[in-house]
Each structure stands twice: as C-alpha cells, then as structure tokens.
Protein backbone atom coordinates (compact mmCIF):
# COMPACT_ATOMS: atom_id res chain seq x y z
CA UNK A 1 0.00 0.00 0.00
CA UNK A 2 2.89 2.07 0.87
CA UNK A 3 4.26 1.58 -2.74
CA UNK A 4 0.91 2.03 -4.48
CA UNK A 5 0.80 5.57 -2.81
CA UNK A 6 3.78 7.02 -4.42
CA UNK A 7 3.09 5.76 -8.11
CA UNK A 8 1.80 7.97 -10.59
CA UNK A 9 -0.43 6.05 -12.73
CA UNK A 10 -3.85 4.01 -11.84
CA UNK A 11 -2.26 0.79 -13.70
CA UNK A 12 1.46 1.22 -11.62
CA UNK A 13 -0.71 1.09 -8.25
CA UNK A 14 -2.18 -1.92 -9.26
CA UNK A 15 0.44 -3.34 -10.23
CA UNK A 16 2.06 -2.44 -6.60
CA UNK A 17 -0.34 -3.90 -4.68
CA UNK A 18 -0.08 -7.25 -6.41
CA UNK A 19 3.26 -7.06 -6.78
CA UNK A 20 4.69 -10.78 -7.31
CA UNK A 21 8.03 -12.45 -5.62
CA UNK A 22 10.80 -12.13 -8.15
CA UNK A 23 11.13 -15.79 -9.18
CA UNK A 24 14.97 -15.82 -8.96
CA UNK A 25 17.80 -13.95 -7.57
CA UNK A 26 18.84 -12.72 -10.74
CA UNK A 27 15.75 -11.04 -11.66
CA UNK A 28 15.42 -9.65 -7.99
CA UNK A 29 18.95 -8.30 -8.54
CA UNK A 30 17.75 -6.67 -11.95
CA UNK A 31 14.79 -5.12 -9.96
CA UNK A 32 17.25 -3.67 -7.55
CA UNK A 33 19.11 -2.37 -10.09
CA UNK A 34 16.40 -0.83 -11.45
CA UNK A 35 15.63 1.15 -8.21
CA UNK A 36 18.75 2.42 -8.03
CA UNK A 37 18.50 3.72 -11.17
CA UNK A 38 15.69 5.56 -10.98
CA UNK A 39 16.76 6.76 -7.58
CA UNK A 40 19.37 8.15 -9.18
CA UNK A 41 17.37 9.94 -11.37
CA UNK A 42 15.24 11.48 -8.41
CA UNK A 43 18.20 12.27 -6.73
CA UNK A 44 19.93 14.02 -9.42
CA UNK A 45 16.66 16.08 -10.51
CA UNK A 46 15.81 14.40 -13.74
CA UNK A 47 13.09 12.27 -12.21
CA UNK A 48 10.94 10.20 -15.07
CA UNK A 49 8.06 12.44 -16.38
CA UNK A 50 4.51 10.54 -16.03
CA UNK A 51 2.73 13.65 -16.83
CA UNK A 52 -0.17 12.80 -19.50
CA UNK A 53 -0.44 9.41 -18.94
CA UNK A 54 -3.55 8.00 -17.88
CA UNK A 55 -5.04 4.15 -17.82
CA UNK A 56 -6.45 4.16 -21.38
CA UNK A 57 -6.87 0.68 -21.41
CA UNK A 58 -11.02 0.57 -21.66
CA UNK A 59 -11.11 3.17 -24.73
CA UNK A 60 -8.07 0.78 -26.55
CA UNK A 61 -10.40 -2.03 -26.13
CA UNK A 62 -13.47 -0.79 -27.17
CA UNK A 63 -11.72 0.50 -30.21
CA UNK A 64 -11.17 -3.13 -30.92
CA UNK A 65 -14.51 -4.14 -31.33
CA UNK A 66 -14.90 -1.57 -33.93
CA UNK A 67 -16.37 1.06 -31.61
CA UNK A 68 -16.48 4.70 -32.08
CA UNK A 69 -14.17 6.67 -29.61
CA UNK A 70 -15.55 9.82 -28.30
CA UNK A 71 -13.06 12.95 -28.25
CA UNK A 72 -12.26 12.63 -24.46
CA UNK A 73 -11.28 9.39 -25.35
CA UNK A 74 -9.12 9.92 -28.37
CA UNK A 75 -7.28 12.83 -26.95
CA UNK A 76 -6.86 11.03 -23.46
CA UNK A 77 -4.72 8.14 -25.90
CA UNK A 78 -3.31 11.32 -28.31
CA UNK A 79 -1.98 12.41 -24.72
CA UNK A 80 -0.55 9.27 -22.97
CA UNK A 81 1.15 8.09 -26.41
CA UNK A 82 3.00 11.80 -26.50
CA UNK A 83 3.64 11.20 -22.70
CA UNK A 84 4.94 7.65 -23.40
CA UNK A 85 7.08 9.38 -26.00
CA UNK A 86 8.63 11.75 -24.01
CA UNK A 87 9.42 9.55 -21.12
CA UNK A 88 10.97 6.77 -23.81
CA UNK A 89 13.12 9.76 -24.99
CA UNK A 90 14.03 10.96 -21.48
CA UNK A 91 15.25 7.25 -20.37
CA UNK A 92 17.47 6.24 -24.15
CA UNK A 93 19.17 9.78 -23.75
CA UNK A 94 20.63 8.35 -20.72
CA UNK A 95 21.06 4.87 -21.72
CA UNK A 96 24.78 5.29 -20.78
CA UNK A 97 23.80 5.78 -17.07
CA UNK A 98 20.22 3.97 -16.95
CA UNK A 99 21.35 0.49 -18.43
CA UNK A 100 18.28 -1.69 -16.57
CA UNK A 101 15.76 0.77 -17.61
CA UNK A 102 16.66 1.40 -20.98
CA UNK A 103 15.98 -1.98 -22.01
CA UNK A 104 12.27 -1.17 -21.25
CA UNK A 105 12.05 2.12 -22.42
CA UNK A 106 13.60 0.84 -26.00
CA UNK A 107 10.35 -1.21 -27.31
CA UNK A 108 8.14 1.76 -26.27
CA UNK A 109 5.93 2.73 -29.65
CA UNK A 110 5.81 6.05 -30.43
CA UNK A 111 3.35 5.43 -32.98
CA UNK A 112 3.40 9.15 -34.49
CA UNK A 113 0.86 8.06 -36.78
CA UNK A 114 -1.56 7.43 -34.05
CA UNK A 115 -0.72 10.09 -31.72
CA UNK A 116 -0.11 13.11 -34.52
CA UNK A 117 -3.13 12.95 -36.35
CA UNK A 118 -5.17 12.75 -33.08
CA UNK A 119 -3.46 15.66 -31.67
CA UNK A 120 -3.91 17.72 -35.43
CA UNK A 121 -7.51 17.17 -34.94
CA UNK A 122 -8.54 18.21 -31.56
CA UNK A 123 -8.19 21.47 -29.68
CA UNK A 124 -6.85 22.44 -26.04
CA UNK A 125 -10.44 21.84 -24.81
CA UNK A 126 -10.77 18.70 -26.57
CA UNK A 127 -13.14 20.05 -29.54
CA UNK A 128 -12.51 18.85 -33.26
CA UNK A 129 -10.61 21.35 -35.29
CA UNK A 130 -11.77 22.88 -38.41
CA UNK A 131 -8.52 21.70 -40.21
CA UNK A 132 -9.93 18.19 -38.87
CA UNK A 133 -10.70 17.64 -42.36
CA UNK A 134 -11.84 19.83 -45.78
CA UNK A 135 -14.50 18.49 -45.66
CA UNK A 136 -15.63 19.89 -41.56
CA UNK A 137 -14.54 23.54 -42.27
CA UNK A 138 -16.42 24.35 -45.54
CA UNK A 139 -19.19 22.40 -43.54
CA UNK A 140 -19.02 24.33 -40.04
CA UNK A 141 -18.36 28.09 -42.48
CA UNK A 142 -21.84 27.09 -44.00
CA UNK A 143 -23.67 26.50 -41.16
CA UNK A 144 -22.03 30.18 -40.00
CA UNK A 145 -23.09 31.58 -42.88
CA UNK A 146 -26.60 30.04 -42.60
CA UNK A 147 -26.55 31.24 -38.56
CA UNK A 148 -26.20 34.83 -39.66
CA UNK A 149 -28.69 34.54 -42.29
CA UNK A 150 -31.21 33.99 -39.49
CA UNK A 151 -30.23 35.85 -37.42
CA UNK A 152 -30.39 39.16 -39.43
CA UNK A 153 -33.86 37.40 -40.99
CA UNK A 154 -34.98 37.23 -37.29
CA UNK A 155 -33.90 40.53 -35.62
CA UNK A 156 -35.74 42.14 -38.64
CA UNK A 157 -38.75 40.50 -37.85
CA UNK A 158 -38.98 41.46 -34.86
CA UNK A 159 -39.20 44.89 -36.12
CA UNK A 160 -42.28 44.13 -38.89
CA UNK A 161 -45.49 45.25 -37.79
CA UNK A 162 -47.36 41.76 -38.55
CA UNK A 163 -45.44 40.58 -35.53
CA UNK A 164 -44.02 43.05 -33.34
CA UNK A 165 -47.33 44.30 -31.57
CA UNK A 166 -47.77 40.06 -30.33
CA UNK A 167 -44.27 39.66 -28.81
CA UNK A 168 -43.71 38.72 -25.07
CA UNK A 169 -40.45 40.08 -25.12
CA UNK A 170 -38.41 41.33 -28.10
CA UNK A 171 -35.22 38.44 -28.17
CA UNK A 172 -34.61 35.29 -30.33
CA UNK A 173 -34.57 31.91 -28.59
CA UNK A 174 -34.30 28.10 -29.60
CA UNK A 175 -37.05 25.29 -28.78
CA UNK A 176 -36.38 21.93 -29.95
CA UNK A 177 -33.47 23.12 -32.22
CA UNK A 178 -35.03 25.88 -34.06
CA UNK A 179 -34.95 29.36 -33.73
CA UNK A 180 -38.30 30.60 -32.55
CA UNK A 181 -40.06 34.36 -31.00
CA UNK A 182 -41.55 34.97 -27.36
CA UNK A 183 -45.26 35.41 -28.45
CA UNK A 184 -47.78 36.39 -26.16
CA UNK A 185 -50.82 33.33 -25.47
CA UNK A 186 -53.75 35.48 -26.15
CA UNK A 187 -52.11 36.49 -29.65
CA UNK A 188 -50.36 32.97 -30.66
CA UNK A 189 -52.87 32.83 -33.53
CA UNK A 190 -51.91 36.28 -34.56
CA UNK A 191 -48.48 34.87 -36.25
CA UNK A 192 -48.06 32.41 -39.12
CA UNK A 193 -46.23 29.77 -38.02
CA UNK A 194 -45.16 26.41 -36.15
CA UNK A 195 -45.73 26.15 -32.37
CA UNK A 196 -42.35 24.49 -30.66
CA UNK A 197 -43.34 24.92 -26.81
CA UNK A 198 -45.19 27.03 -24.40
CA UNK A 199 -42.80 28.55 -21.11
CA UNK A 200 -43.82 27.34 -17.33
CA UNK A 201 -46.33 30.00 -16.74
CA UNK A 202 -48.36 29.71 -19.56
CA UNK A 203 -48.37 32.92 -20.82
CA UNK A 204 -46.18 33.05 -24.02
CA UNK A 205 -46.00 30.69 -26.73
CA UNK A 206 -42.44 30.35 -28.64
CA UNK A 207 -43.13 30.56 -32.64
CA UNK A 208 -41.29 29.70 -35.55
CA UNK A 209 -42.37 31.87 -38.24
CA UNK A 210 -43.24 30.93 -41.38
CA UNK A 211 -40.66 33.08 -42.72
CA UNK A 212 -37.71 31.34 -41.38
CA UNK A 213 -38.89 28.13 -41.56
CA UNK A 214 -37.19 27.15 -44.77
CA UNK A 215 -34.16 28.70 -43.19
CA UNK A 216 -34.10 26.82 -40.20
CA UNK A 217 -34.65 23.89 -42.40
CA UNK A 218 -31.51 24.90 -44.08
CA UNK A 219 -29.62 25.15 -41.12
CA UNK A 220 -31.05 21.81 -39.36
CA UNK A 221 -29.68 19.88 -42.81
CA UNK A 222 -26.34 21.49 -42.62
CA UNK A 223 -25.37 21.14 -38.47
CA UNK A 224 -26.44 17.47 -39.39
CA UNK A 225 -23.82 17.49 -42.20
CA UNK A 226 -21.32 18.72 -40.15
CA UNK A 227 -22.37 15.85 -37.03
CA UNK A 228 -21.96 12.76 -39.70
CA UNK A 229 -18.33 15.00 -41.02
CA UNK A 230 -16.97 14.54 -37.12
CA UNK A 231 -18.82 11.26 -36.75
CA UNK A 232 -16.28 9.92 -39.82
CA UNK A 233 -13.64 12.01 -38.17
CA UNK A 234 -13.76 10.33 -34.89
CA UNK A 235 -14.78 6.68 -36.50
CA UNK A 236 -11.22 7.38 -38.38
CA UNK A 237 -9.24 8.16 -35.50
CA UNK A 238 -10.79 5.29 -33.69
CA UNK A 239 -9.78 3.08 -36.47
CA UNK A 240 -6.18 4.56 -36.55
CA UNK A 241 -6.32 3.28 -32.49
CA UNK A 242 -7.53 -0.09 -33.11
CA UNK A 243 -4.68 -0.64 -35.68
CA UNK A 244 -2.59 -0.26 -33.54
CA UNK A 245 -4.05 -1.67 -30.15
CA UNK A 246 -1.52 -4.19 -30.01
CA UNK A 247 1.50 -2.06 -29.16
CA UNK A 248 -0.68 0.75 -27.40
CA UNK A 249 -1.38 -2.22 -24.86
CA UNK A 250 1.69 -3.27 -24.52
CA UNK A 251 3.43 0.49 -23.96
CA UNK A 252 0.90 0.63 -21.80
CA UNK A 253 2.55 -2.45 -19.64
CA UNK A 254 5.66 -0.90 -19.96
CA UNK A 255 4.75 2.22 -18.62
CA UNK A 256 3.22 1.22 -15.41
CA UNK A 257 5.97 -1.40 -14.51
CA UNK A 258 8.23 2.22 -15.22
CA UNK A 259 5.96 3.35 -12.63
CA UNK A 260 6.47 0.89 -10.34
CA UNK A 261 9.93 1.49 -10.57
CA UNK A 262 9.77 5.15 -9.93
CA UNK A 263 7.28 4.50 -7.09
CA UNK A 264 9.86 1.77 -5.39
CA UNK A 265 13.11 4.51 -5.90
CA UNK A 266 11.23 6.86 -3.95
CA UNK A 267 10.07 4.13 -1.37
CA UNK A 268 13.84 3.55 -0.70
CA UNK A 269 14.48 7.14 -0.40
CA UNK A 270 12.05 7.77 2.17
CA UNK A 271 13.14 4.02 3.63
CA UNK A 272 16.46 5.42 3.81
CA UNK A 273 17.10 1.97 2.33
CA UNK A 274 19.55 0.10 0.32
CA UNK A 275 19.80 -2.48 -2.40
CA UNK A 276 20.94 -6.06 -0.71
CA UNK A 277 23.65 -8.94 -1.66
CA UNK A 278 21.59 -12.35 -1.88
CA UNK A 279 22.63 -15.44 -1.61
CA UNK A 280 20.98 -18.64 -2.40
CA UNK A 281 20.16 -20.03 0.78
CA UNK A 282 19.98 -24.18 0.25
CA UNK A 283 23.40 -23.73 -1.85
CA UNK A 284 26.11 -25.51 -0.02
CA UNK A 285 29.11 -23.72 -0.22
CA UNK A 286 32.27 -23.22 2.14
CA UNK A 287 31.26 -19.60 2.73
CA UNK A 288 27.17 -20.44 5.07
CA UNK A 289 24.17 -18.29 3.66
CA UNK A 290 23.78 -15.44 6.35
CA UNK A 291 21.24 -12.98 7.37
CA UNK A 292 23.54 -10.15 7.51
CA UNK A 293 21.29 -6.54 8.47
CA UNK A 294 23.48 -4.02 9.01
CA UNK A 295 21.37 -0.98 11.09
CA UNK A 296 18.20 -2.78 10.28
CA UNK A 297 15.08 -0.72 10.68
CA UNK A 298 11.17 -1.78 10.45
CA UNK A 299 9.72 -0.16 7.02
CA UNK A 300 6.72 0.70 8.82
CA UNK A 301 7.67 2.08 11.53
CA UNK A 302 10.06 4.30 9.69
CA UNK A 303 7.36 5.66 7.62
CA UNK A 304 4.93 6.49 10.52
CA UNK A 305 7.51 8.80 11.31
CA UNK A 306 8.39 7.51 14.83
CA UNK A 307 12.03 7.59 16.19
CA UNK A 308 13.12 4.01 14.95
CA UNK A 309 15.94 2.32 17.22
CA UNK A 310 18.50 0.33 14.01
CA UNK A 311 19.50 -2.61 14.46
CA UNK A 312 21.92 -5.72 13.34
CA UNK A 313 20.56 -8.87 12.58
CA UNK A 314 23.49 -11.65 11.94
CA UNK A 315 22.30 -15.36 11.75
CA UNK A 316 23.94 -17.94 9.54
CA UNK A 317 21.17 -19.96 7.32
CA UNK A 318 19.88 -22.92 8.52
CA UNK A 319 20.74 -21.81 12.07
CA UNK A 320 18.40 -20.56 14.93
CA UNK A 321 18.40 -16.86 16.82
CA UNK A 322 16.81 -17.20 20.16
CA UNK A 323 15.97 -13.33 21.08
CA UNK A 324 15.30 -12.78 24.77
CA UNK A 325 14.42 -9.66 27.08
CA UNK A 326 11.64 -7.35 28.44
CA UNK A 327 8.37 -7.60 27.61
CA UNK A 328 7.40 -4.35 25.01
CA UNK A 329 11.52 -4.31 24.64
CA UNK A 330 11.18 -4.54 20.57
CA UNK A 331 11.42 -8.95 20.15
CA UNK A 332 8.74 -8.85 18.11
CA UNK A 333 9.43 -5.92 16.16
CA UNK A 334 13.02 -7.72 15.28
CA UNK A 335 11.16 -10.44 14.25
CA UNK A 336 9.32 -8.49 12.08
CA UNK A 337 12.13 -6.22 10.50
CA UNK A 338 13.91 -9.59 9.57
CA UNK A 339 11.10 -11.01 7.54
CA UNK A 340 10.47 -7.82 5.91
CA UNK A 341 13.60 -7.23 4.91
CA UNK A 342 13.77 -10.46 3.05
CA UNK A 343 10.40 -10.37 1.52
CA UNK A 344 11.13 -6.93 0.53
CA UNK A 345 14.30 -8.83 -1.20
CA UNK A 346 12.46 -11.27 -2.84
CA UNK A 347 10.49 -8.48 -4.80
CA UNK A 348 13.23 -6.67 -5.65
CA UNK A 349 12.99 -3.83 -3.83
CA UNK A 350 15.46 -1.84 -1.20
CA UNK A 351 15.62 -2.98 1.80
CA UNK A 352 15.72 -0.15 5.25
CA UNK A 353 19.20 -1.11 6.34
CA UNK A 354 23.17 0.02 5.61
CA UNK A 355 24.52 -0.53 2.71
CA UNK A 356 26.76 -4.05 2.54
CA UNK A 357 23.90 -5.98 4.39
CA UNK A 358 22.97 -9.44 3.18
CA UNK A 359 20.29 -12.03 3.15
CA UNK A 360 19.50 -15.40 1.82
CA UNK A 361 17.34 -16.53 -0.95
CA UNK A 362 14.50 -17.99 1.13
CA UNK A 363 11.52 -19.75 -1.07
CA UNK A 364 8.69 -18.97 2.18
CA UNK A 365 8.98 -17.09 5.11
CA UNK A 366 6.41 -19.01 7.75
CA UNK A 367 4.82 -16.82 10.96
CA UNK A 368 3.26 -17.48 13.90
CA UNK A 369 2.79 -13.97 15.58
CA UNK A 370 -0.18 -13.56 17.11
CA UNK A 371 -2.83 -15.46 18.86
CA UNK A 372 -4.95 -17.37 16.67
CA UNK A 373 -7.51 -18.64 19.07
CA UNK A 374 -10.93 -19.16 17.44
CA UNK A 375 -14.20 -20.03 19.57
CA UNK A 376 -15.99 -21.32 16.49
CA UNK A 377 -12.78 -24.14 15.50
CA UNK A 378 -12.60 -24.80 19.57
CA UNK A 379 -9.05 -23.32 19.40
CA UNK A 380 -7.16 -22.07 22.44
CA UNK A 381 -4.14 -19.96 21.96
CA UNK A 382 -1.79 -22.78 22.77
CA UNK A 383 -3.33 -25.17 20.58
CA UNK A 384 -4.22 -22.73 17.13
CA UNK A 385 -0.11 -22.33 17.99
CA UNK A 386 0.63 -25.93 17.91
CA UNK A 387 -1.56 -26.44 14.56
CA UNK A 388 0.97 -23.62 13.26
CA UNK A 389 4.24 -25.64 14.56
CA UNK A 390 2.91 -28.93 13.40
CA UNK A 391 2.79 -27.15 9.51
CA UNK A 392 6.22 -25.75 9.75
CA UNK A 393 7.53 -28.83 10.77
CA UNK A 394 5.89 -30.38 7.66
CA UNK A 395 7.07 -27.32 5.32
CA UNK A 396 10.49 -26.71 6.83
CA UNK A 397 13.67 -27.37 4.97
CA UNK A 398 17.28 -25.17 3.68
CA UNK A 399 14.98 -22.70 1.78
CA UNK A 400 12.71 -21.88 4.53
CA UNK A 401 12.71 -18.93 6.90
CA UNK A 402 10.28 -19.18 10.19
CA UNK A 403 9.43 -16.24 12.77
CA UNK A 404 7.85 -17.97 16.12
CA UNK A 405 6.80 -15.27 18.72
CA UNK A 406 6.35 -16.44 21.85
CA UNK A 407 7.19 -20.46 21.11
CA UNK A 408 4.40 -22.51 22.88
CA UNK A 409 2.73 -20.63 25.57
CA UNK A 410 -0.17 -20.57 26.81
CA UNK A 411 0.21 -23.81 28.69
CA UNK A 412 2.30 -25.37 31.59
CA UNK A 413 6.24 -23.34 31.59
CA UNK A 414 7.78 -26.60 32.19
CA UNK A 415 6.03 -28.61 29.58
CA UNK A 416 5.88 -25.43 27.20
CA UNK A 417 9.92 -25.03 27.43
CA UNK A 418 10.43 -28.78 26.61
CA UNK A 419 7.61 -28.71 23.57
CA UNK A 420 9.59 -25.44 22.42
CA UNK A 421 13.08 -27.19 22.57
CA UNK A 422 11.99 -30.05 20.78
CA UNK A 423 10.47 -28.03 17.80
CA UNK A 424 13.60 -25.79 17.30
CA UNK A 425 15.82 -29.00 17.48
CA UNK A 426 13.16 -30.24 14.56
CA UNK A 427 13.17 -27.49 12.38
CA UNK A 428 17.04 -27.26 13.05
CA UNK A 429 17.59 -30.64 12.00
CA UNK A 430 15.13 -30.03 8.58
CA UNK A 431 18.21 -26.90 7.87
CA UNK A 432 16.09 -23.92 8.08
CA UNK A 433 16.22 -20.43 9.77
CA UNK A 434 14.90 -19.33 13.10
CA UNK A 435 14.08 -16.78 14.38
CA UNK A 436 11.71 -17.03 17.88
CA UNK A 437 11.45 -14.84 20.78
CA UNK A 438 11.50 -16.27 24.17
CA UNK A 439 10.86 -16.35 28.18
CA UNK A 440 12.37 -20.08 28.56
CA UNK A 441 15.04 -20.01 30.18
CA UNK A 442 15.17 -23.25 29.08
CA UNK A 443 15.40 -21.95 25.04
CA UNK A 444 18.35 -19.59 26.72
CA UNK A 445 20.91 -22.05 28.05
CA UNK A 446 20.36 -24.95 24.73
CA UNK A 447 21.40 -22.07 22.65
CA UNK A 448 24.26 -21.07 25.31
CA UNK A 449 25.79 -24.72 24.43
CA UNK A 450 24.90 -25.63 20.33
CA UNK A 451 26.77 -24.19 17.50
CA UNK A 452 23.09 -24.26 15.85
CA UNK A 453 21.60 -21.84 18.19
CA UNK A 454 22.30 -18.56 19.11
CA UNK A 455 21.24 -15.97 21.25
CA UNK A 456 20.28 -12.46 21.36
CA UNK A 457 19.03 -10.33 23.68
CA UNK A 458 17.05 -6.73 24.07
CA UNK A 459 17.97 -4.33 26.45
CA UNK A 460 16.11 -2.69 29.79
CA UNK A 461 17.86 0.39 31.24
CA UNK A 462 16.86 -0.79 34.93
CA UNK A 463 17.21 2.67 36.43
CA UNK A 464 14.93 4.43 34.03
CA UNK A 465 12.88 1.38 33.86
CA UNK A 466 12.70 1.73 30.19
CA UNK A 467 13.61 -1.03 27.28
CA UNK A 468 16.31 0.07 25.16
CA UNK A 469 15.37 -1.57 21.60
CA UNK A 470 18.37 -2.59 20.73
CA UNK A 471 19.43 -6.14 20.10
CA UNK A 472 22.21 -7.56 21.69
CA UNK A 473 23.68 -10.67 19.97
CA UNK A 474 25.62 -13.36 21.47
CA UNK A 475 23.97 -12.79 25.43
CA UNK A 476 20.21 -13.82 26.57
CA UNK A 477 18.44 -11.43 28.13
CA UNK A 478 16.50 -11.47 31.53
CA UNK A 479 12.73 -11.02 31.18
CA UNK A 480 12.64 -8.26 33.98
CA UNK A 481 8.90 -9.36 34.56
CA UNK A 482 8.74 -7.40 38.03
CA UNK A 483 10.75 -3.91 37.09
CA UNK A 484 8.01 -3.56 33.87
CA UNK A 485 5.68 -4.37 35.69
C-alpha cells in the first residue's frame, strides 16, 4: 500500500499492490538495479516524467470491437502516447547511465501516426478542429453563414409590424433546435407559423415563423452534415487506435511497470534503504548463507515517522536466533524487521538497512505472531499455535525462513519449554532459519551450548525502567517481569 501511494499512474498502483516475488535472484537483482536507477534519477533532478499518462486501457479495447471513440477518449490516448514518447526519450538519452531501464524504455511505440493525427484534430479543450478535415470547415463556415442569415432574418422581424405588436419580449430563442419568437398566449394565432413549446407560466408561446422556416430547415440539414463529417472524423481516428491496439497495450505495460519502478526509488528514499547482496540459501558452499542486516530498521515504523531504534541482525542460514528480554523491549518488532527485509528482497525492492547488508534466498517465510484462538474451531491460543508448529515442521527445509513469537505458551512453563526445545531441534535438524522470541530459560541455556543456536538479547535500562530496543547478539536477556511491571 505504501508503494501504491507514491506511483503515478492508476495501472502502476495496481500493479504495486499485487506485486509478485521475483522468481529468482537474478531477476530480484535486476529489480534492484532498477531502483537504483531511478533513484538516481530522483536524486539528481531528472526524475521520469509521467505527466499525460492515464489508464487508457477501456477506450483501446473498445476501439477493438470496432467502436467509435468519443473525443475525451481519443485525446486522453493522443496524450498518454506523447507522454509515453517523451518519457521513452528521457530514459534512451541516458542509456549510458540507466542500463536496466533502458531496455524497457527501447520497445516503447511512439506510434506518431496514431498520436499526430489525433493531436492535429482536436483542440486544447478537446473540440474537433476545423482543419480536422476539408471536408468539416467548408461544412461548419456554411452553417455560419446560414446562422447569420437567421439571425439578421430574425432581428428584422422582430421589427415588422405583422409581428411586433404580439411579442412577449423582443429576443430570439431556440425550442427543440429551431430558432423561434416569445409570443404572447392570447395572440399565438396572430403569427403564421409552427408552435415548438409554451414557457412554465403559460403565458407566451415560442413561434417559428413561417418566414424562417425554410431557413431553419436549411440550417437543421447542414449542423447534421457537419455531425456525420466529425462522426467519420472520430470513427477514423478510432480506427487509426484499433490498428494499432496491439503495441498501445503493450506500452501501456511498460509504462506502469516504469511506474512501479519510480514509485519503489522513492520508497527507498524515504526508507532510507539500500539495495541487498543475496545469496541462495539451500546452496552448499564453504562460505554459510547469512542474514547479515546491518542498522536494520522496520519499514513501517520508519514511515509512521516515529524515532526508529537500528538494528543488526546476523544469523547464519539454517541456524536458529533465540531473542530474549523485556516484555514491550522490541522482540517482536526484530522479528518483524527480519522477515520484511527479506520479503522486501524477494520483490526486488530496497531494503531499510546500511549498505553491505545481506540475506539469503528464502523460497517462504512461515509466521506465527499472534494469537490465533478461534471459539468457532474450539481453538485455544496454545493449541491454534501448535496447529501452526505442526505445519512448519511439515514445510520446513534449507529454503525456509520461520518467525515464532512467543514459542508454545499458553500452557504449563515446564512442559511449554520442553515442547519449544523439541520443535527448534526439529526445524534445526530439517536446515532452516529461526528466528523465535522467548521467556524459557530453558530456550536460553540450549542455545548457550549448540553451535546451531544462538542468542540475542534486548535491552532494559533498569534505572529508568525503560527497554532500550536494541538487540544484543551473542547474550540472553532477563525477562525483567517485576521492574516492567
């Protein structure tokens, strides 16, 4: 949602909020890329133009089925295909510095023989041109022509004395089309001519006399001439669309995954965040998969604006990070930060911490936060969390990240501590990554003694009786259940 909000066009929102998982680490790597090189841009002051463009998907299609676009319409495409233009233009001229993004930008259409004629035809408020065709100015000058004919015709009729003494009100008006007098009721048979309406009160009777009527006739036939003249005009234009639907559509694609891009450069700036190494995280190599965040910070919380306590995160893949300390001391929120960080990864997008960090390629990231209890599937807290462990045990392997907060409360400590042991030992022995946050002092000392566990800690200033947020890795943490409270 946060990415959707700083895109430009209705298509790039959409696009953010269903944004997919890149499906490798090369084409998250691209993304990344990509950001940075729009960020550049921003940064620099030469920030993509999406000025014009607007989601003319609907008119493209309708054009398709051989339908008639109406001007809105064909200027809103005339518009976005200049706009598409301009922004194709702005990325190729710095091809040398925008590598990723030039390769999208390059099979942009221009398609000036769409978007010229369309702008040649309309106006700056959207209305046909004369120059449209011949064929619409001699037609529109004739129906001027035809307009001042009446209307010197009329004004001296109001003057003849066969009418004058039965007008209302001495002015020319138009009932259904045609250019009538105010006559008064009492005299309506006093004129020669054809009744078109009578006003709200009754008392006057608008008349078409008898001497204009072969002129309004005239002029009827000749605004109809000129309707068919921009009814082939705009059935042209619309033809010149659907021609060309194909690669309007597609630049269309193009355009809002440009968007996306821009949108994601400026999430990083405001993220403060970086582009990330990844490494394939069921590889085996000499050199272990890590989760490497260097001053990590939680997206969110950075963009509600609240002072944000950074934070490192190092855990070797496959191994387990038992975090300890004060309740409301930031566990969770380290929980949190890590799995956002590498699902922000795995789309391709920055990621709020320095520069250098680095993070596996994990296939699923699997929470239990939360209390799940539900009255209606006779759940209590402890078990909905056991249905939870029983699935990660199923789904865990190399590939596999899992966040447990609070591992199997909600029943007996003693029992609970055992049960929470016996899972990690599980999921350790299935090779994937842990992180779970912890009271058991149990959880504290196995992960004082195995290689595969380690532990972390958040801090409590005891004198000011106030947590610290920041994570201290290597040393548990006491729980400090009495001083918070």
């Amino acid at each position: 949602a946060k990415l959707a909000e700083r895109c430009h066009t209705t298509r790039g929102m959409q696009l953010a909020k269903e944004l997919p998982l890149c499906g490798s680490i090369a084409q998250a790597q691209t993304r990344q890329r990509e950001v940075s090189e729009a960020r550049a841009l921003q940064d620099g002051g030469e920030a993509l133009p999406f000025g014009g463009i607007t989601d003319v998907r609907a008119f493209v299609e309708r054009s398709e089925k051989a339908g008639v676009l109406v001007p809105d319409e064909l200027t809103e495409i005339g518009k976005t295909l200049t706009a598409g233009q301009r922004l194709r233009r702005h990325i190729l001229s710095r091809s040398a510095r925008l590598p990723t993004l030039t390769q999208h930008a390059e099979p942009i259409a221009e398609l000036p023989e769409v978007a010229g004629p369309i702008s040649d035809s309309f106006d700056d408020h959207g209305a046909l041109r004369d120059s449209a065709s011949p064929a619409l100015r001699e037609l529109r000058q004739r129906v001027q022509g035809l307009l001042s004919d009446l209307s010197r015709r009329t004004d001296s009729l109001l003057c003849e004395g066969h009418i004058e003494p039965y007008l209302q009100d001495r002015f020319v008006t138009q009932r259904e089309e045609r250019y009538v007098v105010p006559v008064r009721a009492d005299a309506r048979t006093k004129i020669r001519g054809i009744v078109h309406g009578v006003s709200a009160s009754g008392a006057t009777v608008f008349v078409e006399p008898e001497e204009i009527i072969e002129l309004n006739n005239r002029l009827k036939l000749a605004q109809l001439e000129v309707a068919e003249e921009e009814r082939r005009i705009l059935a042209e234009l619309s033809r010149l669309v659907e021609e060309s639907s194909p690669r309007i559509l597609r630049n269309l694609e193009i355009l809002a995954y440009l968007d996306l891009m821009d949108g994601a450069a400026k999430l990083a700036s405001d993220l403060r965040a970086s582009p990330v190494e990844l490494v394939d995280a069921s590889a085996q190599t000499e050199t272990p998969a890590q989760i490497d965040l260097r001053n990590g910070r939680h997206p969110l919380m950075v963009l509600s604006g609240v002072q944000v306590v950074a934070n490192d995160v190092l855990l070797d893949a496959g191994a387990a990070l038992v975090i300890s300390g004060p309740n409301a001391g930031g566990k969770t929120v380290a929980l949190k930060l890590t799995g956002l960080c590498v699902l922000l990864s795995r789309a391709g997008l920055h990621v709020p911490a320095q520069e250098g960090s680095r993070l596996p390629w994990f296939d699923r990231v699997l929470t239990d936060v939360g209390d799940d209890q539900s009255l209606e599937k006779n759940l209590s807290t402890f078990s909905a969390h056991v249905l939870n462990l029983c699935e990660f045990l199923n789904r865990a392997d190399r590939s596999t990240l899992i966040l447990l907060d609070e591992i199997a409360v909600g029943t007996d400590p003693e029992q609970g501590a055992a049960l929470a042991q016996a899972v990690l030992e599980g999921l350790a022995a299935r090779g994937a990554t842990v992180l779970v946050t912890t009271h058991y002092d149990r959880l504290k000392a196995m992960a004082a003694e195995s290689t595969k566990f380690k532990n972390a800690s958040v801090g409590f200033d005891l004198k000011a009786l106030k947590p610290t947020y920041k994570l201290h890795l290597g040393i548990p943490g006491p729980s400090s259940a009495l001083p918070v409270a």
